[in-house]
C-alpha atoms as a PDB file:
ATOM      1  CA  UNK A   1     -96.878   5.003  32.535  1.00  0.00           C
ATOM      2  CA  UNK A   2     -93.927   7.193  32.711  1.00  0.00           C
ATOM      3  CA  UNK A   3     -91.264   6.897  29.763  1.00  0.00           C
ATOM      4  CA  UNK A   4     -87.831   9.334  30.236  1.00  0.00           C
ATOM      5  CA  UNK A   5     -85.157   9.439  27.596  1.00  0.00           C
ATOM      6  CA  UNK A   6     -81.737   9.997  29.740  1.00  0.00           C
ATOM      7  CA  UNK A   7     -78.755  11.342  28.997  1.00  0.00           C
ATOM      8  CA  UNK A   8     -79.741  13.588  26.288  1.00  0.00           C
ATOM      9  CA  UNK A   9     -80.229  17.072  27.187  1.00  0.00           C
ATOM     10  CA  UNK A  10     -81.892  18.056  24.180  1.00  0.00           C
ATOM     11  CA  UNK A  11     -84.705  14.359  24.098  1.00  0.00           C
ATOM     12  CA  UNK A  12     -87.934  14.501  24.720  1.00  0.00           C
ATOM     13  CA  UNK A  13     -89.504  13.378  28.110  1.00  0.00           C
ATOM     14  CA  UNK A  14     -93.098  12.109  27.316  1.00  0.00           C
ATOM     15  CA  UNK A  15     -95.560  10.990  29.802  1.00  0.00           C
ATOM     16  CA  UNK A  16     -98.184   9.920  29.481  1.00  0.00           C
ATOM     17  CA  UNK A  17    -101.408  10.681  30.944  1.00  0.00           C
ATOM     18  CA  UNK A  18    -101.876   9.034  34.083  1.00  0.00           C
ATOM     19  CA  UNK A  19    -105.250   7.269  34.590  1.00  0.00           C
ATOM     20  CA  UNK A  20    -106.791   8.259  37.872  1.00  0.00           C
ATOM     21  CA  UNK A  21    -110.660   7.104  39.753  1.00  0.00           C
ATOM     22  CA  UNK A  22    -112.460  10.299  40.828  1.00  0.00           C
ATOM     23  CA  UNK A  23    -114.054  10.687  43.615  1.00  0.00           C
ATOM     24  CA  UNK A  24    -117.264  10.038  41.773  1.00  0.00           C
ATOM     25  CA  UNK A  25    -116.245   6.548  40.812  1.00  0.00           C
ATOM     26  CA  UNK A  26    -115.660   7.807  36.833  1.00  0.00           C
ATOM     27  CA  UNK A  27    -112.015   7.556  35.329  1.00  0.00           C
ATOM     28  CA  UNK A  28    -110.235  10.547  34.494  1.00  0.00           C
ATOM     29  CA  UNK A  29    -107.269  11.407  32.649  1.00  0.00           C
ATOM     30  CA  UNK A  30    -104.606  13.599  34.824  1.00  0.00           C
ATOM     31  CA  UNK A  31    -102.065  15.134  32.486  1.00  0.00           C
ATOM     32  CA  UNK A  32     -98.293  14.986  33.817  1.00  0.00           C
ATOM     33  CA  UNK A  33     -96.088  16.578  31.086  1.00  0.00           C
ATOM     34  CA  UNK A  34     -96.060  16.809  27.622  1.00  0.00           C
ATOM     35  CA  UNK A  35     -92.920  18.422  25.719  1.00  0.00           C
ATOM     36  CA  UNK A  36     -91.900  17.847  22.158  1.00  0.00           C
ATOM     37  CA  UNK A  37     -88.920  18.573  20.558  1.00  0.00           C
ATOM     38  CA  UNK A  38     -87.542  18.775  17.094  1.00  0.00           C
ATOM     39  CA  UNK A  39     -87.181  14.958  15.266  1.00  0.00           C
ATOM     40  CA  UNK A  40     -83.707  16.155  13.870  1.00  0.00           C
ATOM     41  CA  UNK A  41     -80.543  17.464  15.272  1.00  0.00           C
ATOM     42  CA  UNK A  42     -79.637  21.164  14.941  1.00  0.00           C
ATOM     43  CA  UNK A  43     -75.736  21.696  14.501  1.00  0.00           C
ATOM     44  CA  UNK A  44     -76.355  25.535  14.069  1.00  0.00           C
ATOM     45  CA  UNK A  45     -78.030  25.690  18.233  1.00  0.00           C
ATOM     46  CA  UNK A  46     -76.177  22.573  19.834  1.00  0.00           C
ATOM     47  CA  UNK A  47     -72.458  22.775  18.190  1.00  0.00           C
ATOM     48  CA  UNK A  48     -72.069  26.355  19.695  1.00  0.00           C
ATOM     49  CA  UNK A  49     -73.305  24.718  23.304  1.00  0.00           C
ATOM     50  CA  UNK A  50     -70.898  22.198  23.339  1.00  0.00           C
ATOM     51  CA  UNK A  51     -67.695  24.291  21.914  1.00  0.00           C
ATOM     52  CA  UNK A  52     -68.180  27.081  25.161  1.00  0.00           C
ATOM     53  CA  UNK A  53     -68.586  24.027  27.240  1.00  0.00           C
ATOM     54  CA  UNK A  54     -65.334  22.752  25.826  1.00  0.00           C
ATOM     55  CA  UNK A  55     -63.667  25.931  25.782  1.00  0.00           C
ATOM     56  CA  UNK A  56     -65.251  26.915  29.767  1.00  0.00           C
ATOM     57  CA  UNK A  57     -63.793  23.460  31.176  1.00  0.00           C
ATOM     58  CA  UNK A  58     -59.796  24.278  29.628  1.00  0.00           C
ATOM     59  CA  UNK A  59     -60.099  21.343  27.440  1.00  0.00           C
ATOM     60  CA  UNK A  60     -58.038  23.187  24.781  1.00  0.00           C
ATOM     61  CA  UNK A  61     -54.901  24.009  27.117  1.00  0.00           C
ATOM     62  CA  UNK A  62     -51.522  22.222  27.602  1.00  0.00           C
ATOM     63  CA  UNK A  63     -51.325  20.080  30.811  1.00  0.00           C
ATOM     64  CA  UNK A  64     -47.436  20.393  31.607  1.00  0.00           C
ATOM     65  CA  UNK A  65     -45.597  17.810  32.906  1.00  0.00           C
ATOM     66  CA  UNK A  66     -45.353  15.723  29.783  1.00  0.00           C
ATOM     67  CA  UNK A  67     -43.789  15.754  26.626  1.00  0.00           C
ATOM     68  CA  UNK A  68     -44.418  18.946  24.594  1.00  0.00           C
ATOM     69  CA  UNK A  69     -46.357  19.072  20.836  1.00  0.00           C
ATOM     70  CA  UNK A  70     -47.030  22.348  19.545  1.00  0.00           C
ATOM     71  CA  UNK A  71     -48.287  23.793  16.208  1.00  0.00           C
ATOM     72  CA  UNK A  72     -48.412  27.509  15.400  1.00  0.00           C
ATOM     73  CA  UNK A  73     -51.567  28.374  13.220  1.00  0.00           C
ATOM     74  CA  UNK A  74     -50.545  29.921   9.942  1.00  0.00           C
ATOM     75  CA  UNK A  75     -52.331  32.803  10.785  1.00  0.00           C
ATOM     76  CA  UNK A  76     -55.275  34.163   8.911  1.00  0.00           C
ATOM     77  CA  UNK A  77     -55.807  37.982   7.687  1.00  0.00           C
ATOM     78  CA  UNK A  78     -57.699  40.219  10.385  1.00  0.00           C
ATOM     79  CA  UNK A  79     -59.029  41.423   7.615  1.00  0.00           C
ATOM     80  CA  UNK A  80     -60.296  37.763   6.209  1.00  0.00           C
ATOM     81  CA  UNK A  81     -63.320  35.200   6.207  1.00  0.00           C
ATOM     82  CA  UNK A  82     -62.865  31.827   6.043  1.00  0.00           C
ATOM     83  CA  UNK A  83     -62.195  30.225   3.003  1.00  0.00           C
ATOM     84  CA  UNK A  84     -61.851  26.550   1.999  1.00  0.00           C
ATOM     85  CA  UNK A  85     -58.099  26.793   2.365  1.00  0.00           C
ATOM     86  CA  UNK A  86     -58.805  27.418   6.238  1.00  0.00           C
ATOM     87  CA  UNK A  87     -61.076  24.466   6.389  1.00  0.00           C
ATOM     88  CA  UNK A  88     -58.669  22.418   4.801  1.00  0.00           C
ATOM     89  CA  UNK A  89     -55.710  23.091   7.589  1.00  0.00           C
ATOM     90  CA  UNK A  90     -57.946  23.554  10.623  1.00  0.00           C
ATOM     91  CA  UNK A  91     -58.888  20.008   9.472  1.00  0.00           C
ATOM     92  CA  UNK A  92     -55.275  18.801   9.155  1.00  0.00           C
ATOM     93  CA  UNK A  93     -53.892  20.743  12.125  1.00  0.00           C
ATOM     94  CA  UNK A  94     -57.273  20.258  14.379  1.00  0.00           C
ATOM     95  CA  UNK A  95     -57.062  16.325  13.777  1.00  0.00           C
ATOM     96  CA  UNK A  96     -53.513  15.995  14.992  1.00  0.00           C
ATOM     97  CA  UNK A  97     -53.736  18.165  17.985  1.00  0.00           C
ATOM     98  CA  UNK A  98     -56.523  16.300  19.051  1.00  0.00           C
ATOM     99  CA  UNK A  99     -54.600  13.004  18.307  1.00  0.00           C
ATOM    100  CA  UNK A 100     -51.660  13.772  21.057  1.00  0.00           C
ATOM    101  CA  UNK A 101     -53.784  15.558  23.288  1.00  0.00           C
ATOM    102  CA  UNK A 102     -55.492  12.354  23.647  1.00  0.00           C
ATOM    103  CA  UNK A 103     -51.981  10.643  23.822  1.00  0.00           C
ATOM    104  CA  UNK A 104     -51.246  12.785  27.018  1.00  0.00           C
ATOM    105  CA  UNK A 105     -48.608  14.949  25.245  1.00  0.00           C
ATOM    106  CA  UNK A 106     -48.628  18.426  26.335  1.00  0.00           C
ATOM    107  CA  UNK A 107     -50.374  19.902  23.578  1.00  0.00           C
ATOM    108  CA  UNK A 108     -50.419  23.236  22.565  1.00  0.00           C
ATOM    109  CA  UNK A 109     -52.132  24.761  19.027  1.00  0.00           C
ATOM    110  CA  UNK A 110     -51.156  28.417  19.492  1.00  0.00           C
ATOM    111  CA  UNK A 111     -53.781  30.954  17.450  1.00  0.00           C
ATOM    112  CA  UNK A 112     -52.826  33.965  16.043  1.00  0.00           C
ATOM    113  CA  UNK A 113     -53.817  36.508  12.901  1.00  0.00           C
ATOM    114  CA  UNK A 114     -51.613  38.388  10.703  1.00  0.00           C
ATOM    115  CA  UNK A 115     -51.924  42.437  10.272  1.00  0.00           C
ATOM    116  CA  UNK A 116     -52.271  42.277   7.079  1.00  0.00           C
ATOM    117  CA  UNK A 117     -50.794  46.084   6.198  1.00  0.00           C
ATOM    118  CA  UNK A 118     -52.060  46.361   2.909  1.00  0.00           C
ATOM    119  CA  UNK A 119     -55.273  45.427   3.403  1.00  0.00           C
ATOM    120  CA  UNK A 120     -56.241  46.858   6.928  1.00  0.00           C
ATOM    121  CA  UNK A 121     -55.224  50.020   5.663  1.00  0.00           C
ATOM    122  CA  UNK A 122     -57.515  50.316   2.386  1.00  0.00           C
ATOM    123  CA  UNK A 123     -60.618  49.116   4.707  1.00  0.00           C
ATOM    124  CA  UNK A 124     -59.596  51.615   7.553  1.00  0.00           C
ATOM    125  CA  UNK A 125     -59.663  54.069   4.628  1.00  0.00           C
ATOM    126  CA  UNK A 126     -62.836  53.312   3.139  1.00  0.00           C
ATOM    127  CA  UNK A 127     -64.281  53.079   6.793  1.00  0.00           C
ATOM    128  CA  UNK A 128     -62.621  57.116   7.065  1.00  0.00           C
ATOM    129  CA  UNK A 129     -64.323  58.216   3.511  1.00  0.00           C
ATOM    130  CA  UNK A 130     -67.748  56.578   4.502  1.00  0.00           C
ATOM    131  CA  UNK A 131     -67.504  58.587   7.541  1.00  0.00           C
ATOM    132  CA  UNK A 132     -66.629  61.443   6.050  1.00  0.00           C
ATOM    133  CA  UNK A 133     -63.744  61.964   8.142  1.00  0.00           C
ATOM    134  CA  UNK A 134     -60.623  63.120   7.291  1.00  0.00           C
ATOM    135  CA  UNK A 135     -58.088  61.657   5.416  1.00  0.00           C
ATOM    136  CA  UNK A 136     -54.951  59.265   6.538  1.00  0.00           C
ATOM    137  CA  UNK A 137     -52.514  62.240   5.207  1.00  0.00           C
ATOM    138  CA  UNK A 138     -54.660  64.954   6.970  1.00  0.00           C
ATOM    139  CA  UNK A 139     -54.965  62.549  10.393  1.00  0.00           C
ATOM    140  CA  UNK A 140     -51.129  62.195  10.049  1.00  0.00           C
ATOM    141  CA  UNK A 141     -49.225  58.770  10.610  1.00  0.00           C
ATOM    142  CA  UNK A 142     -50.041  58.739  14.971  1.00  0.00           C
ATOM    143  CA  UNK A 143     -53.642  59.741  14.504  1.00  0.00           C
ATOM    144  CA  UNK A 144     -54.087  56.668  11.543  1.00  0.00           C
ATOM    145  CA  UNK A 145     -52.641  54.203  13.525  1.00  0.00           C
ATOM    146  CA  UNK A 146     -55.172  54.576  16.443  1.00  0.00           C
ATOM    147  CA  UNK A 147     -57.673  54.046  14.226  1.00  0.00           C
ATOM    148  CA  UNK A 148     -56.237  51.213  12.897  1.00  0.00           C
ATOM    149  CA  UNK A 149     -56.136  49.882  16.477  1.00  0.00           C
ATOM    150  CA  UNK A 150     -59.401  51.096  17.128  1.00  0.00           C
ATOM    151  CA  UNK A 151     -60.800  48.634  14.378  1.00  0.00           C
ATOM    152  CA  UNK A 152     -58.882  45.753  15.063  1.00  0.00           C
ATOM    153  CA  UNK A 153     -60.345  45.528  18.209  1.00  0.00           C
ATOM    154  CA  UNK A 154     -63.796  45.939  17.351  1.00  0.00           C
ATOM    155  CA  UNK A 155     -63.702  43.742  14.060  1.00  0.00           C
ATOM    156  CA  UNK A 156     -60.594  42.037  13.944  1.00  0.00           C
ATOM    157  CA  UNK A 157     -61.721  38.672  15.506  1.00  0.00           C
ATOM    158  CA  UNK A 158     -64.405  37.908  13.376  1.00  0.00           C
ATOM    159  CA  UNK A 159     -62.409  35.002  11.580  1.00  0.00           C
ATOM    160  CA  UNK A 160     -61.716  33.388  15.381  1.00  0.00           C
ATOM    161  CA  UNK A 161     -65.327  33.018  15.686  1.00  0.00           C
ATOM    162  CA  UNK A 162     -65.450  31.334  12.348  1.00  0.00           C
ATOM    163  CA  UNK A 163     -62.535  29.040  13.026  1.00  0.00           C
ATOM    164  CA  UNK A 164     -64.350  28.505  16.258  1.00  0.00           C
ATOM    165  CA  UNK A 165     -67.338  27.463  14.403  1.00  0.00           C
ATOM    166  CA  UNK A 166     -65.378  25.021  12.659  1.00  0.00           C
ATOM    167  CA  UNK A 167     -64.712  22.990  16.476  1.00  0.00           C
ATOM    168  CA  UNK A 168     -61.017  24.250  16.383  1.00  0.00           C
ATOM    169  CA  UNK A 169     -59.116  23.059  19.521  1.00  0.00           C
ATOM    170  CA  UNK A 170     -56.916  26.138  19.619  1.00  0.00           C
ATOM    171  CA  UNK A 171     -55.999  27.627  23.181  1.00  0.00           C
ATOM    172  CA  UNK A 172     -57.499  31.127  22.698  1.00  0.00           C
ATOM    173  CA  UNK A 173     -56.505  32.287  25.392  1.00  0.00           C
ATOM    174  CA  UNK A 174     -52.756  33.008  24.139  1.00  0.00           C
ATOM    175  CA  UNK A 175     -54.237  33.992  21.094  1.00  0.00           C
ATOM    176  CA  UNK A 176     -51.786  36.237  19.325  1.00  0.00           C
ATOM    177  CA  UNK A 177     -51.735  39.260  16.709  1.00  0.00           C
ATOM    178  CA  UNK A 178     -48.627  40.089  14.696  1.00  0.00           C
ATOM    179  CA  UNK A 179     -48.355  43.522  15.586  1.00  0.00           C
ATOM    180  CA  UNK A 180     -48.044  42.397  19.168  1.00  0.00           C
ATOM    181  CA  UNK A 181     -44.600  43.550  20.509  1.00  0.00           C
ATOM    182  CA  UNK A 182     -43.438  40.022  20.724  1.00  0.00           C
ATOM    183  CA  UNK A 183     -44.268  39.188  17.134  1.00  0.00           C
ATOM    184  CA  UNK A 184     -43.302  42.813  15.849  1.00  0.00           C
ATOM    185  CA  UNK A 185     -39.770  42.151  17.019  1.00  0.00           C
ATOM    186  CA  UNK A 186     -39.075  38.953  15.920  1.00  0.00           C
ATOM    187  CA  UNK A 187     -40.446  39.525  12.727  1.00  0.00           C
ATOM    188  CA  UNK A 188     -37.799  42.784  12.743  1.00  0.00           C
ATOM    189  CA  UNK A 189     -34.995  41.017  13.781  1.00  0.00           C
ATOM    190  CA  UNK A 190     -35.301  38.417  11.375  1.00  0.00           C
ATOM    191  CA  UNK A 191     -36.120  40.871   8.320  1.00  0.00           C
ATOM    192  CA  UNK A 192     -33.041  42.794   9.298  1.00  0.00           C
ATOM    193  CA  UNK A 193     -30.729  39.610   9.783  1.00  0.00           C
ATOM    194  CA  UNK A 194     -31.633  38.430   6.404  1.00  0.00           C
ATOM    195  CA  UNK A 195     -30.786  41.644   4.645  1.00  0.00           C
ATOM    196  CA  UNK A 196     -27.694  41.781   6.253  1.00  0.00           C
ATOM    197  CA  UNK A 197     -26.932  38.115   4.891  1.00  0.00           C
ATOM    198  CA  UNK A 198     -27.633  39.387   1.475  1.00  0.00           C
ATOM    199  CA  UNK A 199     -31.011  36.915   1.159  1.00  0.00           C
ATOM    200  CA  UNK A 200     -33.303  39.723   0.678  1.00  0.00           C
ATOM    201  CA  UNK A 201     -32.814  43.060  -0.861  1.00  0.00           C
ATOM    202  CA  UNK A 202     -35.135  46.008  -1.770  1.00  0.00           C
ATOM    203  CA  UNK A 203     -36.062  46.378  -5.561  1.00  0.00           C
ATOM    204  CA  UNK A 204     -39.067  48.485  -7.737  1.00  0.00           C
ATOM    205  CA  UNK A 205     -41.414  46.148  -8.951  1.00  0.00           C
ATOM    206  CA  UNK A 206     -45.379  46.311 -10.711  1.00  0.00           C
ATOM    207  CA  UNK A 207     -47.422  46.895  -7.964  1.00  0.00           C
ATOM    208  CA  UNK A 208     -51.409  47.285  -7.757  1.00  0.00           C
ATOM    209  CA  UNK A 209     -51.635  51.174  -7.744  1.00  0.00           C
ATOM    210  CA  UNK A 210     -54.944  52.483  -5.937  1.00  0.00           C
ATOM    211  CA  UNK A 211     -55.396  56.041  -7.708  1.00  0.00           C
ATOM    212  CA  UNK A 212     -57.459  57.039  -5.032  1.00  0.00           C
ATOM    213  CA  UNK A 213     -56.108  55.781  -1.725  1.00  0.00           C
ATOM    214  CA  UNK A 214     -52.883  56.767  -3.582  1.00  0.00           C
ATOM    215  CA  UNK A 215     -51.097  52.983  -2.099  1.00  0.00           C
ATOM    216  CA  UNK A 216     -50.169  49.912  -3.498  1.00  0.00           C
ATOM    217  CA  UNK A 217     -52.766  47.183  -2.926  1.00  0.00           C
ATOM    218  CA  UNK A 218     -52.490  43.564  -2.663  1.00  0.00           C
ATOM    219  CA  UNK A 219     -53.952  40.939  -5.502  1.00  0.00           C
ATOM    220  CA  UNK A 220     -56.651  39.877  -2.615  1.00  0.00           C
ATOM    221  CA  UNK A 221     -57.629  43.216  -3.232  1.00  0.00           C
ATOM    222  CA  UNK A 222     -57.946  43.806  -7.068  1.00  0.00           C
ATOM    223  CA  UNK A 223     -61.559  43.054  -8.385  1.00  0.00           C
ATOM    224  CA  UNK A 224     -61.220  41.930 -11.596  1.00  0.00           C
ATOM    225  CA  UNK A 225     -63.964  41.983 -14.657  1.00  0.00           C
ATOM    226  CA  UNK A 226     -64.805  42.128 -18.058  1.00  0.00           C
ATOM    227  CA  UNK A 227     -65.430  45.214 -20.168  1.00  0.00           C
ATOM    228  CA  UNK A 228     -66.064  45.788 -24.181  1.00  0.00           C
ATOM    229  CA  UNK A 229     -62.388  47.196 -25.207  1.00  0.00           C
ATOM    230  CA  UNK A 230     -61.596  48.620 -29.146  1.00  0.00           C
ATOM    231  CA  UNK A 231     -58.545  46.986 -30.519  1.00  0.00           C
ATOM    232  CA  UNK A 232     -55.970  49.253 -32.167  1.00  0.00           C
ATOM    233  CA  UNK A 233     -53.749  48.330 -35.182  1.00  0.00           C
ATOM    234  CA  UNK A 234     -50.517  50.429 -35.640  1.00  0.00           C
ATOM    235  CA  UNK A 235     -48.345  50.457 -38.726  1.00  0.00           C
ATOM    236  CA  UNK A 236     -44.585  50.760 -37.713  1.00  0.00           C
ATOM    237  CA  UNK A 237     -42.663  51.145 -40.919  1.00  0.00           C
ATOM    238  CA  UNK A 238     -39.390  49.608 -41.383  1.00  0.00           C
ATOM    239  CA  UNK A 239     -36.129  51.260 -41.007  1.00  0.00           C
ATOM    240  CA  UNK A 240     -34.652  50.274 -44.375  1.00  0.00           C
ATOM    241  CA  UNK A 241     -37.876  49.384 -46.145  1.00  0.00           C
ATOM    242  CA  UNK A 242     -40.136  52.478 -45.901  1.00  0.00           C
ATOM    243  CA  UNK A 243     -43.268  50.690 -47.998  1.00  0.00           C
ATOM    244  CA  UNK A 244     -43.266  47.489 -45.443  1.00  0.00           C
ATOM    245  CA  UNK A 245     -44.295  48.164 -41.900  1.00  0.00           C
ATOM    246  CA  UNK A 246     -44.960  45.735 -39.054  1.00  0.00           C
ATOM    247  CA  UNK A 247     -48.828  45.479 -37.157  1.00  0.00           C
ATOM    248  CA  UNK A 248     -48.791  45.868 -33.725  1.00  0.00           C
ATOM    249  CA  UNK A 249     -52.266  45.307 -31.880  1.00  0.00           C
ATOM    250  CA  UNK A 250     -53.005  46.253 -28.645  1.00  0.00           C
ATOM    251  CA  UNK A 251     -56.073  47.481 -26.289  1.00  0.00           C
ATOM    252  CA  UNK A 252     -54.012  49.933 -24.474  1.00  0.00           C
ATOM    253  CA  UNK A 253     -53.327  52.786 -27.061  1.00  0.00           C
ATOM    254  CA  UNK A 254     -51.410  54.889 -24.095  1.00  0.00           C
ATOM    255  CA  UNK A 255     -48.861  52.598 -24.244  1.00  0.00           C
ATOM    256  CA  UNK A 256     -47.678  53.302 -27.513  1.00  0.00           C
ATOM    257  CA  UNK A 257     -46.091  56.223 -26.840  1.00  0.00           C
ATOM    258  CA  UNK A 258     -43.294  54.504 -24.372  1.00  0.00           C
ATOM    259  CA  UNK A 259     -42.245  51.549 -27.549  1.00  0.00           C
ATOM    260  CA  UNK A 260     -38.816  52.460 -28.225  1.00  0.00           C
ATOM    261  CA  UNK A 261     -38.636  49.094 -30.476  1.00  0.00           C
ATOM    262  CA  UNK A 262     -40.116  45.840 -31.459  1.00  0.00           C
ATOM    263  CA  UNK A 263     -38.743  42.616 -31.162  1.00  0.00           C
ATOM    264  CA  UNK A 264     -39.136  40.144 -33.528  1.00  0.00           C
ATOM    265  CA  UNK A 265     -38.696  35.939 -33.154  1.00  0.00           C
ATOM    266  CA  UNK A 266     -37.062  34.581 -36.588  1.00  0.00           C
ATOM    267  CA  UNK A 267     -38.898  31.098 -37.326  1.00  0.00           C
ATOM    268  CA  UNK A 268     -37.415  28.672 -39.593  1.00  0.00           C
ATOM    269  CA  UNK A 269     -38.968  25.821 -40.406  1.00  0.00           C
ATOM    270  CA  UNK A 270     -37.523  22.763 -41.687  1.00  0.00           C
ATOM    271  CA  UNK A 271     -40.259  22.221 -44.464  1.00  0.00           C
ATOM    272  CA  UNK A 272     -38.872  24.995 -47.080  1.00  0.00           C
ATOM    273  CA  UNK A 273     -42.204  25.854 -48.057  1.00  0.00           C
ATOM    274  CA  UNK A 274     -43.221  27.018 -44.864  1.00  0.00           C
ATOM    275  CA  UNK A 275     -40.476  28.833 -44.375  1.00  0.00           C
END
C-alpha cells in the first residue's frame, strides 16, 4: 500500500513496505520510503517561507487601474526594536490594507523609518568611543555624517525585518527613510512655513544633558534607577521674625544655592480649630 498526504509541502509521505515473492518462493519485505516529520507546526521555519514567497510574487504592490487606498506607516526609529505599540498598528493598519486589497482597490501601505537625530547620534558615538576612534568634534560635522550613513545602512533595517516577521503587507520596495531628499524637503518646507505662520517658535527648555557626549538626549534614552540618597533639612529664618525659620527638604543640596525665595500656600480652613 502506498498512502501520500497532498498538498502540504511540509506532510509526511509514508509508504509502506511493499510485500514482494522472491525468487525462492519466501516473502520479503521491499522498503519504498520512509520520512517523518515533526507532529506540530513550526511558525519560526514555515512563516519566513511563505512571507518571501509573498513578497517574490508582488503580492504586496498596488495594481493601478482602480480606485486608490493608501496608508503611510508612522514610521519607526532606525534606531528601534519592536515594541507592543508596533504590534498594535501593524495589526490595525495590516488588517485594513489587506481588507481593500482584497476589494480590488489599488492598495498601497507605503514603509518608511524616521532618523531619529537624537538617538542615531549617541549610538554612532558610542560605536566611535568603542572603537577608539576619534571624536564627532575631532571628525568634524562632513566626516560624522558619513558615518552616520555608513551605519544606517548596515544596521538601520533591522526593525523592517521585525515588522516583516510580524506578516506586514507593506510594499518594501518604496520603502522610505526620512533623511531621503524627498522627505528632507518636505519636512523643511513645512517646518519653515509654520514658523513663518507664527505656529511654532524656538524657546530654551529642560533638556536631557549627556555630560559626556556633551548633547541633549531624548527620554527613550535616559535609563532611569534607584539609588540610596541623604535628605537635607535647611533652616531659612524669617525676615521679620529672626527666632522662626521655615524647613526646606530636599535631596539635591546644590540646588540651594540658586533659592532666591520660598513660596508659601496660605490654608484656611473652615473648622477654626484647624485653622
Amino acid at each position: 500500500y502506498q498512502r501520500r498526504v497532498r498538498g502540504n509541502p511540509h506532510a509526511a509521505m509514508i509508504t509502506r513496505a511493499r510485500v514482494r515473492q522472491s525468487w525462492s518462493g519466501k516473502l520479503a519485505l521491499r522498503p519504498r520510503m520512509l520520512c517523518t516529520t515533526a507532529n506540530t507546526f513550526h511558525h519560526k521555519s514555515a512563516e519566513p517561507l511563505i512571507y518571501a514567497a509573498w513578497e517574490k510574487k508582488g503580492h504586496f504592490k498596488p495594481t493601478p487601474g482602480s480606485e486608490p487606498f493608501v496608508i503611510v506607516m508612522p514610521p519607526p526609529n532606525v534606531t528601534g526594536a519592536l515594541h507592543m505599540g508596533h504590534a498594535l498598528f501593524v495589526a490595525i493598519e495590516d488588517m485594513l490594507v489587506r481588507h481593500y486589497r482584497m476589494r480590488g482597490r489599488d492598495t498601497l501601505w507605503l514603509p518608511g523609518t524616521d532618523h531619529a537625530g537624537i538617538a542615531t547620534q549617541l549610538l554612532v558615538e558610542r560605536q566611535l568611543m568603542a572603537d577608539g576612534a576619534p571624536s564627532r568634534q575631532e571628525l568634524g560635522r562632513e566626516e560624522f555624517l558619513k558615518r552616520v550613513w555608513a551605519w544606517r545602512h548596515s544596521s538601520g533595517d533591522r526593525i523592517f525585518e521585525q515588522l516583516r516577521r510580524l506578516g506586514a503587507s507593506c510594499d518594501w520596495s518604496q520603502a522610505t527613510f526620512t533623511l531621503d531628499e524627498g522627505p528632507a524637503e518636505a519636512v523643511r518646507e513645512a517646518f519653515v512655513e509654520l514658523f513663518e505662520r507664527g505656529l511654532i517658535y524656538k524657546d530654551t527648555y529642560l533638556v536631557n544633558w549627556s555630560t559626556a557626549l556633551q548633547t541633549a538626549v531624548s527620554d527613550l534614552e535616559v535609563d532611569y534607577h534607584e539609588e540610596e540618597a541623604i535628605m537635607y533639612y535647611f533652616k531659612y529664618p524669617l525676615h521679620d521674625q529672626s527666632h522662626e525659620h521655615i524647613v526646606v527638604a530636599t535631596t539635591r543640596p546644590e540646588t540651594i544655592l540658586a533659592d532666591t525665595a520660598i513660596a508659601c500656600l496660605l490654608y484656611t480652613s473652615p473648622s477654626p480649630r484647624d485653622s
